[in-house]
C-alpha atoms as a PDB file:
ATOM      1  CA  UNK A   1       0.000   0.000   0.000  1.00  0.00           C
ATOM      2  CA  UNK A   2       1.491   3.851  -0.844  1.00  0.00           C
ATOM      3  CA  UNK A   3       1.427   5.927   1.459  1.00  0.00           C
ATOM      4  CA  UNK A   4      -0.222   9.174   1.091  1.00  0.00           C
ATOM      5  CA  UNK A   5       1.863  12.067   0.233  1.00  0.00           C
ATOM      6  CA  UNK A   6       1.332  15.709   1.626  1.00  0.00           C
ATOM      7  CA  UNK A   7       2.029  18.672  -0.534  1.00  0.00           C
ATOM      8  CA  UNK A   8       4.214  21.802   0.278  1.00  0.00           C
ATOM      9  CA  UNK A   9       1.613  24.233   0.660  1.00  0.00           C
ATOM     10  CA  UNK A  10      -0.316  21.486   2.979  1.00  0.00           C
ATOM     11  CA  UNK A  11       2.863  20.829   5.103  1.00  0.00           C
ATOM     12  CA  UNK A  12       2.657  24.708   5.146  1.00  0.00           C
ATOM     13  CA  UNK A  13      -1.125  25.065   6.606  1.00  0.00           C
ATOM     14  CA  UNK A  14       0.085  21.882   8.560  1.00  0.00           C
ATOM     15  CA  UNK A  15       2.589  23.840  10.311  1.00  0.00           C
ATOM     16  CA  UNK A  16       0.355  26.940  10.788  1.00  0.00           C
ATOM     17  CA  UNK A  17      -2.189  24.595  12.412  1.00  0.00           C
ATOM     18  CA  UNK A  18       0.345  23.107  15.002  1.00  0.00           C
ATOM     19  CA  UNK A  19       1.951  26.641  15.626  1.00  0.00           C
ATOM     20  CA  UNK A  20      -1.789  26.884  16.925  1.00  0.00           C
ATOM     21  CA  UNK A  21      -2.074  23.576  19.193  1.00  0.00           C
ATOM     22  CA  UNK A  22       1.625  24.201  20.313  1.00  0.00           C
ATOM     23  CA  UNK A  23       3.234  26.933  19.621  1.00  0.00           C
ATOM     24  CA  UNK A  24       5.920  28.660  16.420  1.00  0.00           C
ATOM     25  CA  UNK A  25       9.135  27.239  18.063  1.00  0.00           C
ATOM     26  CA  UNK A  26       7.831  23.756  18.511  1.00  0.00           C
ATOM     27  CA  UNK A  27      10.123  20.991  17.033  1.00  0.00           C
ATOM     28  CA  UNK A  28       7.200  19.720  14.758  1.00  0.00           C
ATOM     29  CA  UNK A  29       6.124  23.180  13.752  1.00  0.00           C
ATOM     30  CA  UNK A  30       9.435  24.002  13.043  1.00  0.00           C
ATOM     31  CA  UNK A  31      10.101  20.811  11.041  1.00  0.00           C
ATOM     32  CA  UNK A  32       7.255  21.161   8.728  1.00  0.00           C
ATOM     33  CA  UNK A  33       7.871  24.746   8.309  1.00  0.00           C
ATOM     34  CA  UNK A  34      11.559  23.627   6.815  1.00  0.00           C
ATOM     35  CA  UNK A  35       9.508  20.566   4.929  1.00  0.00           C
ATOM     36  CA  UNK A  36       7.471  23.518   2.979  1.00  0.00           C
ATOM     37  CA  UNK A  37       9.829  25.859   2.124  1.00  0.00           C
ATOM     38  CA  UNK A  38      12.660  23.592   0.776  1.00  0.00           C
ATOM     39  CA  UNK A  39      10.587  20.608  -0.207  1.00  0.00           C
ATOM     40  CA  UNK A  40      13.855  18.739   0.362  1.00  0.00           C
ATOM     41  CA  UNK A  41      13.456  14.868   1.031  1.00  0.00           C
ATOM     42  CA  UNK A  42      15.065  14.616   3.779  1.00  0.00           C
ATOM     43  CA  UNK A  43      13.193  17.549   5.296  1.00  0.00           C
ATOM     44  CA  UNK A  44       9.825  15.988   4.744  1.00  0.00           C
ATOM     45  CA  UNK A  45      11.369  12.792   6.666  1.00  0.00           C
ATOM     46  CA  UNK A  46      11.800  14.337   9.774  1.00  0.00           C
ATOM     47  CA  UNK A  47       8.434  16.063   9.535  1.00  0.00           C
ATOM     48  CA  UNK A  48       6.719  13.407   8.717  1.00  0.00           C
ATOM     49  CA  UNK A  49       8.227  11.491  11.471  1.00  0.00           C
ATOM     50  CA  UNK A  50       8.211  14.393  14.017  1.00  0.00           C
ATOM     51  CA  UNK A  51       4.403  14.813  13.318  1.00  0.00           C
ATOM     52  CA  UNK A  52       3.829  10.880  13.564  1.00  0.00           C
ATOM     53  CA  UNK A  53       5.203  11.392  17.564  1.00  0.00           C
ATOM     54  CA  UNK A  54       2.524  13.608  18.458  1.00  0.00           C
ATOM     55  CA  UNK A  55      -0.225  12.433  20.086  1.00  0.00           C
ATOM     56  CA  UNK A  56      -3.148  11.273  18.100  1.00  0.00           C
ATOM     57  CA  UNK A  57      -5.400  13.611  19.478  1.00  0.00           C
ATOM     58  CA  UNK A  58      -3.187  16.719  18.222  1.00  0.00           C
ATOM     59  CA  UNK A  59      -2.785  15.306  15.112  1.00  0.00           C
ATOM     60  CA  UNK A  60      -6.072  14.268  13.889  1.00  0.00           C
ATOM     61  CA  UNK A  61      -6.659  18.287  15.580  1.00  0.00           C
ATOM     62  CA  UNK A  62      -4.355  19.657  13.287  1.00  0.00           C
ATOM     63  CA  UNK A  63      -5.971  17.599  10.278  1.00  0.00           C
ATOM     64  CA  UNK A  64      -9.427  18.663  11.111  1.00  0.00           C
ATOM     65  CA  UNK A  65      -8.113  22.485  11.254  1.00  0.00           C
ATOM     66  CA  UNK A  66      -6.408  21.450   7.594  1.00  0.00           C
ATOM     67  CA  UNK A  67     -10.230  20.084   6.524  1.00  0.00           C
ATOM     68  CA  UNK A  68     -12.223  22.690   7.856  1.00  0.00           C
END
């Protein structure tokens, strides 16, 4: 199965959306901030895996902010 792949500009709103739950300076935040501006593999690892560390609760927050 392929995994689902996030676009720039939604790693972008992403990051807005935990700058929100968290706060700007959070690790995560931080992370997909870099992940939208460069677009740089290895930037969108550590986002992606940054973000998978959070709680579920904050991240299916942060996708529901993304949806609504």
């Amino acid at each position: 199965m392929e995994e689902a792949k996030i676009d720039r500009e939604a790693m972008g709103r992403l990051a807005k959306a935990l700058a929100f739950i968290y706060s700007p300076d959070h690790p995560t935040t931080v992370a997909l901030e870099a992940a939208a501006k460069s677009g740089a593999e290895h930037d969108i690892k550590k986002a992606r895996t940054l973000f998978l560390r959070l709680k579920p609760g904050d991240r299916r927050a942060a996708m529901a902010m993304l949806a609504g």
